[in-house]
PDB file of N, CA and C in Angstrom:
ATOM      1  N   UNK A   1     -29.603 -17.897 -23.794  1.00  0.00           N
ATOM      2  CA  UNK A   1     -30.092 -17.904 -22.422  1.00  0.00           C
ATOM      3  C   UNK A   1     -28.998 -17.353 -21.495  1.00  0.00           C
ATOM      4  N   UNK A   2     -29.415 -16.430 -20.675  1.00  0.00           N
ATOM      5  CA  UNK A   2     -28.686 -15.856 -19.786  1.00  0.00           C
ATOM      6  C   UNK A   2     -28.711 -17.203 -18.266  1.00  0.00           C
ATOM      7  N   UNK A   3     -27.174 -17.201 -17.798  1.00  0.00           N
ATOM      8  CA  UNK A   3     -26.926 -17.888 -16.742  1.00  0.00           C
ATOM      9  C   UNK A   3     -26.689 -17.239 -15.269  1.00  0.00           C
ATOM     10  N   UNK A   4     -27.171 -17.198 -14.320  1.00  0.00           N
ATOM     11  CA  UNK A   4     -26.879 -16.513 -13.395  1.00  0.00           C
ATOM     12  C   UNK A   4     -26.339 -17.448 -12.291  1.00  0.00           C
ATOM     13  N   UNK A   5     -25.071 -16.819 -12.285  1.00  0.00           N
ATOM     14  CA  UNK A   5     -24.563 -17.833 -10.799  1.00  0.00           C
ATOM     15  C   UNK A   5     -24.396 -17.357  -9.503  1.00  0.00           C
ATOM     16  N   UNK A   6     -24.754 -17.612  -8.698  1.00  0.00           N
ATOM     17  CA  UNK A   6     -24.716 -16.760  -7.064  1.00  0.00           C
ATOM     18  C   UNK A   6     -25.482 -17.658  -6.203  1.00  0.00           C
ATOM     19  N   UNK A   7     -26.341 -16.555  -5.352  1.00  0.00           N
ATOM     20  CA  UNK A   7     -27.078 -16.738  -3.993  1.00  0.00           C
ATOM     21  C   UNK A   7     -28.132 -15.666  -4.247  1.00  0.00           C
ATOM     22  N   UNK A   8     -29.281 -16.590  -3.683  1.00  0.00           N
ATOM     23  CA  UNK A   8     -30.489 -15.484  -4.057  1.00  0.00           C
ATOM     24  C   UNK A   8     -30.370 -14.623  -2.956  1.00  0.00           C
ATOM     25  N   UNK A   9     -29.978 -14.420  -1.499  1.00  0.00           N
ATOM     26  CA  UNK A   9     -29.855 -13.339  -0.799  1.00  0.00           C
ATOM     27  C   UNK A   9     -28.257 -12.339  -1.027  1.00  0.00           C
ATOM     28  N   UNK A  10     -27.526 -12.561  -2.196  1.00  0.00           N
ATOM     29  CA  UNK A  10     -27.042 -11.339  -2.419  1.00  0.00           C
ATOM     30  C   UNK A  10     -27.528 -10.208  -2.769  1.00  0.00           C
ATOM     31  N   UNK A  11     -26.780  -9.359  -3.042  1.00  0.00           N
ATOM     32  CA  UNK A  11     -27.516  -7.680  -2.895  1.00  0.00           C
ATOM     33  C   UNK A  11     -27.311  -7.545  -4.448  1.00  0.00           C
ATOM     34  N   UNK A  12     -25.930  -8.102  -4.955  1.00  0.00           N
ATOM     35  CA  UNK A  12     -25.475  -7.757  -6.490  1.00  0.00           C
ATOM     36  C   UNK A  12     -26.334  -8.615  -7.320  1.00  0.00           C
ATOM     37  N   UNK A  13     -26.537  -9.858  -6.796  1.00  0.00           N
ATOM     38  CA  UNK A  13     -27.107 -11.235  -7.667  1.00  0.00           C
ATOM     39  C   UNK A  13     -29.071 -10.416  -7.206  1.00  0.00           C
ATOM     40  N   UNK A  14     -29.318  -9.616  -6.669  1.00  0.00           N
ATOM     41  CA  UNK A  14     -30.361  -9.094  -6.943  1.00  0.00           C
ATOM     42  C   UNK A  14     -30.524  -8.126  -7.817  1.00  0.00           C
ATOM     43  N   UNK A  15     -29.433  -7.258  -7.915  1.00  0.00           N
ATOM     44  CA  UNK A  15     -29.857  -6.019  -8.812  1.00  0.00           C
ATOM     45  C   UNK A  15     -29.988  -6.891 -10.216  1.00  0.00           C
ATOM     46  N   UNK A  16     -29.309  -7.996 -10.316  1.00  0.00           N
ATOM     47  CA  UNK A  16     -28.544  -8.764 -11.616  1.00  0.00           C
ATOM     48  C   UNK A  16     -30.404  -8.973 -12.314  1.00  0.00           C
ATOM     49  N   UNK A  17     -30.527  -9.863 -10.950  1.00  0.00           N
ATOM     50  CA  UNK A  17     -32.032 -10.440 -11.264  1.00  0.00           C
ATOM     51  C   UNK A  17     -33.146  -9.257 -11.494  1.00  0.00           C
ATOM     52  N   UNK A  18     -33.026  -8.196 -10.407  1.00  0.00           N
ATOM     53  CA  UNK A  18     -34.159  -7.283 -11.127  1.00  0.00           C
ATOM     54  C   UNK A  18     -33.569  -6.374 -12.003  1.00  0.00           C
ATOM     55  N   UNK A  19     -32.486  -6.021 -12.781  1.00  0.00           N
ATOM     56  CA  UNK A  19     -32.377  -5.187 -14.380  1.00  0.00           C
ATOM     57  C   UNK A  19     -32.611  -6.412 -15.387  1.00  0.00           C
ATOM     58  N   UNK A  20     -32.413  -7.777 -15.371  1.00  0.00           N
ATOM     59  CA  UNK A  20     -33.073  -9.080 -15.878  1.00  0.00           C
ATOM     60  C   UNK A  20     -34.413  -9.350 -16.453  1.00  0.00           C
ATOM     61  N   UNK A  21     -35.094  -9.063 -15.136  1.00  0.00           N
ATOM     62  CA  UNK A  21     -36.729  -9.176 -14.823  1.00  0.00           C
ATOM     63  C   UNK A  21     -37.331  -7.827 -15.648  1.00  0.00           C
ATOM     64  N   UNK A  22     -36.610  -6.258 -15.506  1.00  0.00           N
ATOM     65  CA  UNK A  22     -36.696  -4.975 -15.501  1.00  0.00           C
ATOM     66  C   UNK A  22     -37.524  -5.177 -17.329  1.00  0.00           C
ATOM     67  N   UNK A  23     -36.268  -5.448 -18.082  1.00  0.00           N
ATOM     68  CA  UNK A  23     -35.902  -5.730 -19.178  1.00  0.00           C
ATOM     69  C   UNK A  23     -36.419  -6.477 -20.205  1.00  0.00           C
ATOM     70  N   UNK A  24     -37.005  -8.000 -19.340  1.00  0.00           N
ATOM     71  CA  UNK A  24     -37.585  -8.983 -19.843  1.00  0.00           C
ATOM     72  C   UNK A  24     -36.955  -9.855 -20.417  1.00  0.00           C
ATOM     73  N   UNK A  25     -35.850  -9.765 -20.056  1.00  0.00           N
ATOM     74  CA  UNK A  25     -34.662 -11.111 -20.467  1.00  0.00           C
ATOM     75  C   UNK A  25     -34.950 -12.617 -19.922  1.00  0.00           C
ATOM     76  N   UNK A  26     -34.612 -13.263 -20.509  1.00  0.00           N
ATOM     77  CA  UNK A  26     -34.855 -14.771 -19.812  1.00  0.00           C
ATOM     78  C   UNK A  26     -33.458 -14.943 -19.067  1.00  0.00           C
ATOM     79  N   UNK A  27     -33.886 -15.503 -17.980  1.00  0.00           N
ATOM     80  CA  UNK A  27     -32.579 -16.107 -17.244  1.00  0.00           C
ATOM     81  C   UNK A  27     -32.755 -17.238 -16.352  1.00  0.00           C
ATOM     82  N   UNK A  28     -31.529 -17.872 -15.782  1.00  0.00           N
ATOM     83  CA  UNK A  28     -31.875 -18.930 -15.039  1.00  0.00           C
ATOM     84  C   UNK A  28     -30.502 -19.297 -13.635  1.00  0.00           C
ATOM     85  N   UNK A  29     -31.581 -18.957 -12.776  1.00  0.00           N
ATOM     86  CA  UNK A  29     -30.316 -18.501 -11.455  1.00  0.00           C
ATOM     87  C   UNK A  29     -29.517 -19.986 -11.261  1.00  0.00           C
ATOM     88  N   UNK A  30     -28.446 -20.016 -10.875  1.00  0.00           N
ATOM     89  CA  UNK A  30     -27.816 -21.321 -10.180  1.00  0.00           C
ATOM     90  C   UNK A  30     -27.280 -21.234  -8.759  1.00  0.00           C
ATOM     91  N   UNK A  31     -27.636 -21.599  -8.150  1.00  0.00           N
ATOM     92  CA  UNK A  31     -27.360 -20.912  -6.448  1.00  0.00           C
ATOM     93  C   UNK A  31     -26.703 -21.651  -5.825  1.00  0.00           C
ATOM     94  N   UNK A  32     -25.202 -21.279  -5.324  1.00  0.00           N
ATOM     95  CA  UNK A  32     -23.924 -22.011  -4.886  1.00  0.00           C
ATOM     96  C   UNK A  32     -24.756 -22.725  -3.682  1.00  0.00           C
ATOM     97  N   UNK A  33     -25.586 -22.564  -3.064  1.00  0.00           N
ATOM     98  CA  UNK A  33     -25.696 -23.479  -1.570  1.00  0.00           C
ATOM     99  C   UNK A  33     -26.525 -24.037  -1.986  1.00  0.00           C
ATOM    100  N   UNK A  34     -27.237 -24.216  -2.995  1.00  0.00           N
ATOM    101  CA  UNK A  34     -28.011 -25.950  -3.134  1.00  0.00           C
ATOM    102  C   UNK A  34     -27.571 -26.527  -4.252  1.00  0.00           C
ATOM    103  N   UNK A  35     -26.903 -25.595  -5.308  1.00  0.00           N
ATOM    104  CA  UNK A  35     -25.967 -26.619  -6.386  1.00  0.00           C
ATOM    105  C   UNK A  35     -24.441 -25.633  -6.530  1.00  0.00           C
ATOM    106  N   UNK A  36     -23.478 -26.336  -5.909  1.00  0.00           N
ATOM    107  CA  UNK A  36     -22.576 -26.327  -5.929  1.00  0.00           C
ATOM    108  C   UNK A  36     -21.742 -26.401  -7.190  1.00  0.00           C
ATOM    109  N   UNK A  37     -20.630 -25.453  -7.507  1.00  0.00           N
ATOM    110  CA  UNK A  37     -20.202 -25.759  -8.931  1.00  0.00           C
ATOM    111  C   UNK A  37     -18.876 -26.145  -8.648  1.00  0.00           C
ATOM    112  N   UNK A  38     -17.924 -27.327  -9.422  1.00  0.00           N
ATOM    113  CA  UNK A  38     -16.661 -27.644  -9.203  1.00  0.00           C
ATOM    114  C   UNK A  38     -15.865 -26.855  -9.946  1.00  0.00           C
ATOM    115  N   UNK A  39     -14.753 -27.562  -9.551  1.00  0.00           N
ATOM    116  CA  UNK A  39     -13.454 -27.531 -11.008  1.00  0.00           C
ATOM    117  C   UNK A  39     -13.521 -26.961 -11.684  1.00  0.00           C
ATOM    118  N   UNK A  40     -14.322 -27.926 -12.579  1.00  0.00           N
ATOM    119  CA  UNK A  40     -14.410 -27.665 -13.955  1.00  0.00           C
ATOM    120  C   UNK A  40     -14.951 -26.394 -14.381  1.00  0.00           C
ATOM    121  N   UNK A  41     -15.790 -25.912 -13.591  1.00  0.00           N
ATOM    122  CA  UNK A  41     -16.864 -24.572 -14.236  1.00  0.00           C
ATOM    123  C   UNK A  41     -15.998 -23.585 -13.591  1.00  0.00           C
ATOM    124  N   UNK A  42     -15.214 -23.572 -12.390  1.00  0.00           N
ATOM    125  CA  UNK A  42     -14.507 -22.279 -11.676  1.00  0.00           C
ATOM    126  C   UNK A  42     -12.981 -22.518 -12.665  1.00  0.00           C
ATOM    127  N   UNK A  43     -12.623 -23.371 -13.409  1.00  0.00           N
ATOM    128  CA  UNK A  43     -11.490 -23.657 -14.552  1.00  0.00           C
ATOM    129  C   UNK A  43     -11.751 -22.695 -15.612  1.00  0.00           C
ATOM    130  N   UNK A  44     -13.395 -23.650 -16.350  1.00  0.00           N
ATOM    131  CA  UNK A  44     -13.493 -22.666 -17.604  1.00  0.00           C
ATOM    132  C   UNK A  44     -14.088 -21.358 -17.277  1.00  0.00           C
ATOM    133  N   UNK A  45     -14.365 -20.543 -16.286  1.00  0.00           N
ATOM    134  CA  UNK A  45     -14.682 -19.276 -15.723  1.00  0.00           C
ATOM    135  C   UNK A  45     -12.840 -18.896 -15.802  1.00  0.00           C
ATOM    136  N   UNK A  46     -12.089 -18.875 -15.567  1.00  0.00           N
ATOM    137  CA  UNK A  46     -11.261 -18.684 -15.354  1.00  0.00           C
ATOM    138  C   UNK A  46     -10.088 -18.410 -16.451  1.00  0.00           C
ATOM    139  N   UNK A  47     -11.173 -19.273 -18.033  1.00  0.00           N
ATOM    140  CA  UNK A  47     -10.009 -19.215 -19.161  1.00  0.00           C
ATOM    141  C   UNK A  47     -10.553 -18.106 -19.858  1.00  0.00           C
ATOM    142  N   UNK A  48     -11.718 -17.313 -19.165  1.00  0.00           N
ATOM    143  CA  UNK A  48     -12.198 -15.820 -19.674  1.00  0.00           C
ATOM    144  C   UNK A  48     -12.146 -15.069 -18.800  1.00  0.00           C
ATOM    145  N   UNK A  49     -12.162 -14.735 -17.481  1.00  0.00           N
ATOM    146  CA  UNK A  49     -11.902 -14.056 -16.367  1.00  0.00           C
ATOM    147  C   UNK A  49     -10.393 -14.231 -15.764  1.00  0.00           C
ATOM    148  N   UNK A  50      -9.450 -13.126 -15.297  1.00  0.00           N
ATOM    149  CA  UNK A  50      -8.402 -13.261 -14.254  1.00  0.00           C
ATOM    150  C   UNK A  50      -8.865 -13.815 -12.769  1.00  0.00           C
ATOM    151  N   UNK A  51      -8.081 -14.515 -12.695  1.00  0.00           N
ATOM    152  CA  UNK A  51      -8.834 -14.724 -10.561  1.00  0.00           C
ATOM    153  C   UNK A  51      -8.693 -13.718  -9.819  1.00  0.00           C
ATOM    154  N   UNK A  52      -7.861 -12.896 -10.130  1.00  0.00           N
ATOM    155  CA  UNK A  52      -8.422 -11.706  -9.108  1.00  0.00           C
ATOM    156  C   UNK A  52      -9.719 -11.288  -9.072  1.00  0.00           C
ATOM    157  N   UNK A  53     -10.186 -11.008 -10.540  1.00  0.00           N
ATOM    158  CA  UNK A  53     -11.919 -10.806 -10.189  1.00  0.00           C
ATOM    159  C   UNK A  53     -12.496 -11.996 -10.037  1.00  0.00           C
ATOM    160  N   UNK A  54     -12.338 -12.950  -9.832  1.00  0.00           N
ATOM    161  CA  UNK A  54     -13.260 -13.885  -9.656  1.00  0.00           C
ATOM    162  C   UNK A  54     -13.537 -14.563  -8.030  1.00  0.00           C
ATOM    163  N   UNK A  55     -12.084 -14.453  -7.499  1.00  0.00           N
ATOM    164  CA  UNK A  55     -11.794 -14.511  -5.903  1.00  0.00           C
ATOM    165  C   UNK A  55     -12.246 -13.571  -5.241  1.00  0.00           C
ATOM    166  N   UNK A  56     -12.996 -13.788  -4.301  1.00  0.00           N
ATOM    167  CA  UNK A  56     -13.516 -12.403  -3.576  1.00  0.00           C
ATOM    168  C   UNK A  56     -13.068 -12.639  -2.341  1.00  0.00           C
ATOM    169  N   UNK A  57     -11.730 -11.535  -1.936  1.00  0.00           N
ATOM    170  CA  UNK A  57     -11.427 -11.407  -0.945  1.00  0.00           C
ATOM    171  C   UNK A  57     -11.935 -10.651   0.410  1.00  0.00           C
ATOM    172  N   UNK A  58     -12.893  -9.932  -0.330  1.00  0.00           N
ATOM    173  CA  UNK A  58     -13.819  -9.120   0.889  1.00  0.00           C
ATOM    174  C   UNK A  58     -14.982  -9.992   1.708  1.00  0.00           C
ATOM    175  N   UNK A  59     -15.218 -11.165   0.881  1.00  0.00           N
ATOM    176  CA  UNK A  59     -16.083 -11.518   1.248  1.00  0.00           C
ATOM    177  C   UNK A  59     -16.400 -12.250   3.259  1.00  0.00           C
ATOM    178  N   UNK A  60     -17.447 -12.425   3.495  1.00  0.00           N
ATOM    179  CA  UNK A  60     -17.408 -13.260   5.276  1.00  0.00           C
ATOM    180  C   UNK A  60     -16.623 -14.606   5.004  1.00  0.00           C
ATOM    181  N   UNK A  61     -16.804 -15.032   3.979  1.00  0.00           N
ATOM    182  CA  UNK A  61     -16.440 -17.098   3.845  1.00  0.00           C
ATOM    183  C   UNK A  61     -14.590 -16.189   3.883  1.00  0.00           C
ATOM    184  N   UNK A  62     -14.273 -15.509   3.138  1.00  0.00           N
ATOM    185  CA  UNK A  62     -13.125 -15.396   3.403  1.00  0.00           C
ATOM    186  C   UNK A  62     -12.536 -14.994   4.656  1.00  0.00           C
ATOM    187  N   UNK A  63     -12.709 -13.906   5.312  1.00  0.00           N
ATOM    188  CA  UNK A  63     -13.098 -13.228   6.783  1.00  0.00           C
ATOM    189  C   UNK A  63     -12.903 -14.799   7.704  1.00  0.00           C
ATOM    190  N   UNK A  64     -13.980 -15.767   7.784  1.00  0.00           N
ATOM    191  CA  UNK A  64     -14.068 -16.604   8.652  1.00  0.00           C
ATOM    192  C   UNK A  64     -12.939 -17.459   8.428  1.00  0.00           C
ATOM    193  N   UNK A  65     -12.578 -18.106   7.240  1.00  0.00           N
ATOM    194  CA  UNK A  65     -11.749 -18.853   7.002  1.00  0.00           C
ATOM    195  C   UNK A  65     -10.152 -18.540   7.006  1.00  0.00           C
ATOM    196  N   UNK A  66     -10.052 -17.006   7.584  1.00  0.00           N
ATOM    197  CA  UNK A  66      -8.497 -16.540   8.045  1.00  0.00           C
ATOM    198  C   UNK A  66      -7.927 -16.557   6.582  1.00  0.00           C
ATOM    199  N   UNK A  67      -8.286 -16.332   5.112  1.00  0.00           N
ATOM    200  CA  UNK A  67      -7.324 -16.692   4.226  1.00  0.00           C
ATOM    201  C   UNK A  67      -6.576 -15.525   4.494  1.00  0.00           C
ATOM    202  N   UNK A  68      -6.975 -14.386   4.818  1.00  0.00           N
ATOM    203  CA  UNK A  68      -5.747 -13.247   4.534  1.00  0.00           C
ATOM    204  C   UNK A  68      -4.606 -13.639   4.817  1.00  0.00           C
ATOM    205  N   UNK A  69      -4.200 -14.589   6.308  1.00  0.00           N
ATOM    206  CA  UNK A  69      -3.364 -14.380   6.773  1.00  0.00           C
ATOM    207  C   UNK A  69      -2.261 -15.930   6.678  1.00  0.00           C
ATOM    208  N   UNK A  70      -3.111 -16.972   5.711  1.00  0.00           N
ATOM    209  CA  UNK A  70      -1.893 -18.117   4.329  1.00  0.00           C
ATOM    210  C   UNK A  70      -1.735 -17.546   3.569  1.00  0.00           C
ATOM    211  N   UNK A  71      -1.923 -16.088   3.002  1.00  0.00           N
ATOM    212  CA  UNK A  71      -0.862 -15.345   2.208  1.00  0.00           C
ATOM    213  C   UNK A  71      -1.305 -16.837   0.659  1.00  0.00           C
ATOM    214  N   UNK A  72      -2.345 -16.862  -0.062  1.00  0.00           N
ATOM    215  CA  UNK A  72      -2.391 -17.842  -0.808  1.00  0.00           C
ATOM    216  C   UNK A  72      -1.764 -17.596  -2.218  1.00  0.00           C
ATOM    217  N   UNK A  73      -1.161 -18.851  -2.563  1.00  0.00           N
ATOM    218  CA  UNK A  73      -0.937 -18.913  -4.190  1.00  0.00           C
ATOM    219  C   UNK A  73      -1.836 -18.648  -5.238  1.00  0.00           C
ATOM    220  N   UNK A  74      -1.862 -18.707  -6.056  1.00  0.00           N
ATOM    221  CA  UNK A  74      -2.865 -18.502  -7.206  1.00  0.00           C
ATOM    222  C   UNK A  74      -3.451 -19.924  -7.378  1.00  0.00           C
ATOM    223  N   UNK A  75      -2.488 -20.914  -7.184  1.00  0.00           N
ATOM    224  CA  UNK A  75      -3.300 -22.373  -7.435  1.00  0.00           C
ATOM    225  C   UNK A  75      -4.116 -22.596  -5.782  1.00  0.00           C
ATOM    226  N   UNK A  76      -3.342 -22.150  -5.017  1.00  0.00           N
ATOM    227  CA  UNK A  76      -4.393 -22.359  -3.730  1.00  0.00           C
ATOM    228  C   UNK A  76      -5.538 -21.505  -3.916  1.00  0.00           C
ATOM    229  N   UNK A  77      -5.468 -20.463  -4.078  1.00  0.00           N
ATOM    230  CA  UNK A  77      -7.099 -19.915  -4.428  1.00  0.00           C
ATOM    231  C   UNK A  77      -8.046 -20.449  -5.484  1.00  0.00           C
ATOM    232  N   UNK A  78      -7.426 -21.187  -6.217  1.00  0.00           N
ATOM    233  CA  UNK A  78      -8.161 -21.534  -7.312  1.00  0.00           C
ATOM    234  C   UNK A  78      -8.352 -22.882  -6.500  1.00  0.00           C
ATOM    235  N   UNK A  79      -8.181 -23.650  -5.574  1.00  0.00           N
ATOM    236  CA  UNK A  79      -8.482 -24.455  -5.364  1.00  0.00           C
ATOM    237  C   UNK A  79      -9.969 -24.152  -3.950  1.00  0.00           C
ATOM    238  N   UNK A  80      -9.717 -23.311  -3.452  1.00  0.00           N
ATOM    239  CA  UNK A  80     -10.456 -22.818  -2.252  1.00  0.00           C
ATOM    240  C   UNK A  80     -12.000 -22.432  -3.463  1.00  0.00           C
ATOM    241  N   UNK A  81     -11.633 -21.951  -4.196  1.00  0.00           N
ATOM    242  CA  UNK A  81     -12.805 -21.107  -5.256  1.00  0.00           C
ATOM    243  C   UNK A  81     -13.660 -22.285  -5.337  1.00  0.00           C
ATOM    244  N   UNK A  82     -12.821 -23.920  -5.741  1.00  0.00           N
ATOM    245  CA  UNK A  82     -13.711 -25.079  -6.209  1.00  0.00           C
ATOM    246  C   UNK A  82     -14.434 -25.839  -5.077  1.00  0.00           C
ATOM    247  N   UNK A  83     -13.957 -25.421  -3.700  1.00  0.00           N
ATOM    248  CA  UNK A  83     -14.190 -26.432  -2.665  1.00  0.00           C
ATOM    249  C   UNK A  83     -15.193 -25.242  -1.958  1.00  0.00           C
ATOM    250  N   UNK A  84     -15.083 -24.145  -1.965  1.00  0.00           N
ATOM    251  CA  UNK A  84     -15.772 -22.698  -1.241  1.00  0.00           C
ATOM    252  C   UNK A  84     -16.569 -22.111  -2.011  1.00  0.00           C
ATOM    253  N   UNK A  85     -17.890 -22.272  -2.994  1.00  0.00           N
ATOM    254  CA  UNK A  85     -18.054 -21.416  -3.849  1.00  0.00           C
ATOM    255  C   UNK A  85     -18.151 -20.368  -3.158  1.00  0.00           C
ATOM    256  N   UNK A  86     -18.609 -20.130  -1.990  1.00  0.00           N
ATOM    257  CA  UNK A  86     -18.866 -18.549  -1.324  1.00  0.00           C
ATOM    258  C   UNK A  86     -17.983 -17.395  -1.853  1.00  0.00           C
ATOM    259  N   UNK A  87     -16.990 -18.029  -1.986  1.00  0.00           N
ATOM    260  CA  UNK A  87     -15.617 -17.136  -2.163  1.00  0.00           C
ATOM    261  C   UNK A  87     -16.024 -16.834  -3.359  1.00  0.00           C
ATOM    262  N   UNK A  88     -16.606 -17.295  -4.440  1.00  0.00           N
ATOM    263  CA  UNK A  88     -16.464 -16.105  -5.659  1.00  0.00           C
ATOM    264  C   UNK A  88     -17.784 -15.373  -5.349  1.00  0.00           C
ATOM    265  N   UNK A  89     -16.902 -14.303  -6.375  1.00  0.00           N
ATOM    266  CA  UNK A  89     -17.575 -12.642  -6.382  1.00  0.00           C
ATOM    267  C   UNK A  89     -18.869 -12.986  -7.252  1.00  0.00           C
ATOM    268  N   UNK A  90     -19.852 -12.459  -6.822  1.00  0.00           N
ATOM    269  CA  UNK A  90     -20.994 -12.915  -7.425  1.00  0.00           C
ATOM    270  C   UNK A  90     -21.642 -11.095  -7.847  1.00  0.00           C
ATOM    271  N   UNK A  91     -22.484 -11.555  -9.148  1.00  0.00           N
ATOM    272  CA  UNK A  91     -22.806 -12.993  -9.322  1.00  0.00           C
ATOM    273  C   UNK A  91     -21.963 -13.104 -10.992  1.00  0.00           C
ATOM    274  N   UNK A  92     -21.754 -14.572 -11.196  1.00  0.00           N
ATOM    275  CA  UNK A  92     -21.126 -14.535 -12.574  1.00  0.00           C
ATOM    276  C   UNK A  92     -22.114 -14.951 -13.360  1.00  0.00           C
ATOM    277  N   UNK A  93     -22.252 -14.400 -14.542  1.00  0.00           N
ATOM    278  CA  UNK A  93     -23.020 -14.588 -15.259  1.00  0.00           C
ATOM    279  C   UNK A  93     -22.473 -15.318 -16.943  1.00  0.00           C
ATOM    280  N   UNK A  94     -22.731 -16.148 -17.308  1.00  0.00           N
ATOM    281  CA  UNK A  94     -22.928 -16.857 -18.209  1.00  0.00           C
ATOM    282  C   UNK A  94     -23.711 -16.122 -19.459  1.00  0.00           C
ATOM    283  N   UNK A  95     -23.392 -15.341 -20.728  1.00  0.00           N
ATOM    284  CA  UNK A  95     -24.139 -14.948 -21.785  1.00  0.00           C
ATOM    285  C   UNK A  95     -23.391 -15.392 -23.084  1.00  0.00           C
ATOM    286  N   UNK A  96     -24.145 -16.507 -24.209  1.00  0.00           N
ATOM    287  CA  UNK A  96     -22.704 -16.757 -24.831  1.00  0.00           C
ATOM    288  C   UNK A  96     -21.782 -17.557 -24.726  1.00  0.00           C
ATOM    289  N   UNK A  97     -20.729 -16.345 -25.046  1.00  0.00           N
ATOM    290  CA  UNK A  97     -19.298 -16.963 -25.170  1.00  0.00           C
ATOM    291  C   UNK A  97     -18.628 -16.148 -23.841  1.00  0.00           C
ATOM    292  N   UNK A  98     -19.610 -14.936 -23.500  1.00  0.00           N
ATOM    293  CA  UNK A  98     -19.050 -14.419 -22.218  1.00  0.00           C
ATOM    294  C   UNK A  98     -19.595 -14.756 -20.975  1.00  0.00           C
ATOM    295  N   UNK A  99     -18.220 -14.085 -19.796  1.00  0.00           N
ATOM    296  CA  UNK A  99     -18.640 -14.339 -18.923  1.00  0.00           C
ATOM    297  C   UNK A  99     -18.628 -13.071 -18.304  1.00  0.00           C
ATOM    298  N   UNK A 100     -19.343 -12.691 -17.519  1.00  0.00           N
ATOM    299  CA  UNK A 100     -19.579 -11.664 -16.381  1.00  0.00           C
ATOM    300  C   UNK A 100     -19.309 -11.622 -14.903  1.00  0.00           C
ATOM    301  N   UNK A 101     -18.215 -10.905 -14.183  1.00  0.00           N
ATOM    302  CA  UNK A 101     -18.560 -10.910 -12.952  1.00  0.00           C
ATOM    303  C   UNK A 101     -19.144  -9.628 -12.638  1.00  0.00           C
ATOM    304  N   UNK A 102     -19.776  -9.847 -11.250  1.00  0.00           N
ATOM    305  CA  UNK A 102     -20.383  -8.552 -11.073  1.00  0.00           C
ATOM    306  C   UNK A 102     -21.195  -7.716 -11.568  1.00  0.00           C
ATOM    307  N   UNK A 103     -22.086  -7.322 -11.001  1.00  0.00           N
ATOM    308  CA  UNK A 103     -23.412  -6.121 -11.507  1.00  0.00           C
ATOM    309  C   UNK A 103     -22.398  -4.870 -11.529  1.00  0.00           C
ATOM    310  N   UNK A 104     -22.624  -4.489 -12.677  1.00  0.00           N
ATOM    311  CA  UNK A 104     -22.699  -3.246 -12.983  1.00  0.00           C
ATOM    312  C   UNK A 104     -23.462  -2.345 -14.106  1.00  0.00           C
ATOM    313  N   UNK A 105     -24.280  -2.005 -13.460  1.00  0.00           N
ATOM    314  CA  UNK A 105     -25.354  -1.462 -14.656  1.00  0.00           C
ATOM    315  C   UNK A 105     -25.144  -0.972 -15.729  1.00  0.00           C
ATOM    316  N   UNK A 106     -24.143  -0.200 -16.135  1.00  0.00           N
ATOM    317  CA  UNK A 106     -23.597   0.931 -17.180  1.00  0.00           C
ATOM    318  C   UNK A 106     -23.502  -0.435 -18.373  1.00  0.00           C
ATOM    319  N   UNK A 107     -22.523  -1.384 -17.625  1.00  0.00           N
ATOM    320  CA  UNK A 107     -21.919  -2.453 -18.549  1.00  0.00           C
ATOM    321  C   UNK A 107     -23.178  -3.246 -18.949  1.00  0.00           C
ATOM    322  N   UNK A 108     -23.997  -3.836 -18.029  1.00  0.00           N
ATOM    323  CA  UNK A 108     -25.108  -4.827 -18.553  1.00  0.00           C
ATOM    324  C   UNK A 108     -25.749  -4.057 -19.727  1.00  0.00           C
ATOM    325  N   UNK A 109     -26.036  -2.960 -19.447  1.00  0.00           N
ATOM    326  CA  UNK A 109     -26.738  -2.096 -20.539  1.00  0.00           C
ATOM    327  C   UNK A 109     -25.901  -2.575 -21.686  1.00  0.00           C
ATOM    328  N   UNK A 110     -24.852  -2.691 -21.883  1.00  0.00           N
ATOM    329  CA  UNK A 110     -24.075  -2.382 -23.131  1.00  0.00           C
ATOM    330  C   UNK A 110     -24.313  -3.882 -23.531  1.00  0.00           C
ATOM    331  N   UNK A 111     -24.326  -4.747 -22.856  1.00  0.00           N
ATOM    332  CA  UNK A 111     -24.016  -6.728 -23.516  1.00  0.00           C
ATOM    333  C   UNK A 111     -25.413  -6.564 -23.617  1.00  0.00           C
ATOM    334  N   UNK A 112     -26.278  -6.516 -22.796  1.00  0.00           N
ATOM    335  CA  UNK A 112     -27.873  -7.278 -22.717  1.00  0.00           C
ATOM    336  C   UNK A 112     -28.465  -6.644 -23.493  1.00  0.00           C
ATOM    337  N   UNK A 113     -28.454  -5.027 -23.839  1.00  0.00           N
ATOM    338  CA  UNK A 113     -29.487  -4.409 -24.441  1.00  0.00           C
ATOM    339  C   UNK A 113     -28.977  -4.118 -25.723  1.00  0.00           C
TER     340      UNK A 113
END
């Protein structure tokens, strides 16, 4: 079973969902603003992903919350990631033993199909 983690009004966590739907894959969205993920899941995301891709510094939650300018540690971002899900780069996806950030079509083709 494919895991999808995000927000249903992203733009990426949509393409995710319609090459998903496209395809006929089963999946099952988890959406940071009505279930929130801690610690533990932005931890073990983290013992297969670097935090640079997983921290999204472009994002508005970051923008609003001034992080550019606490200059953060690696354990402070990893702590903002567990208390902010906004801040990660969406959407991550769960397949497996892997994890996915980000839509990118070329690549989904290659794991999903």
């Amino acid at each position: 079973m494919i895991k999808v983690y995000g927000i249903k009004n992203c733009d990426s966590v949509k393409k995710a969902l319609s090459f998903f739907k496209k395809h006929n894959l089963d999946y099952v969205l988890h959406d940071f603003k009505t279930e929130p993920v801690g610690c533990e899941k932005v931890s073990s995301w983290l013992e297969s992903v670097p935090l640079k891709q997983l921290f999204n510094a472009r994002s508005t939650t970051y923008r609003n919350l001034k992080l550019k300018e606490k200059n953060l540690t690696q354990e402070e971002q990893t702590k903002y990631l567990c208390k902010e899900n906004l801040l990660i780069k969406r959407p991550v996806i769960e397949f497996g033993e892997d994890v996915i950030v980000g839509f990118n079509a070329e690549n989904f083709q290659g794991v999903f199909l």
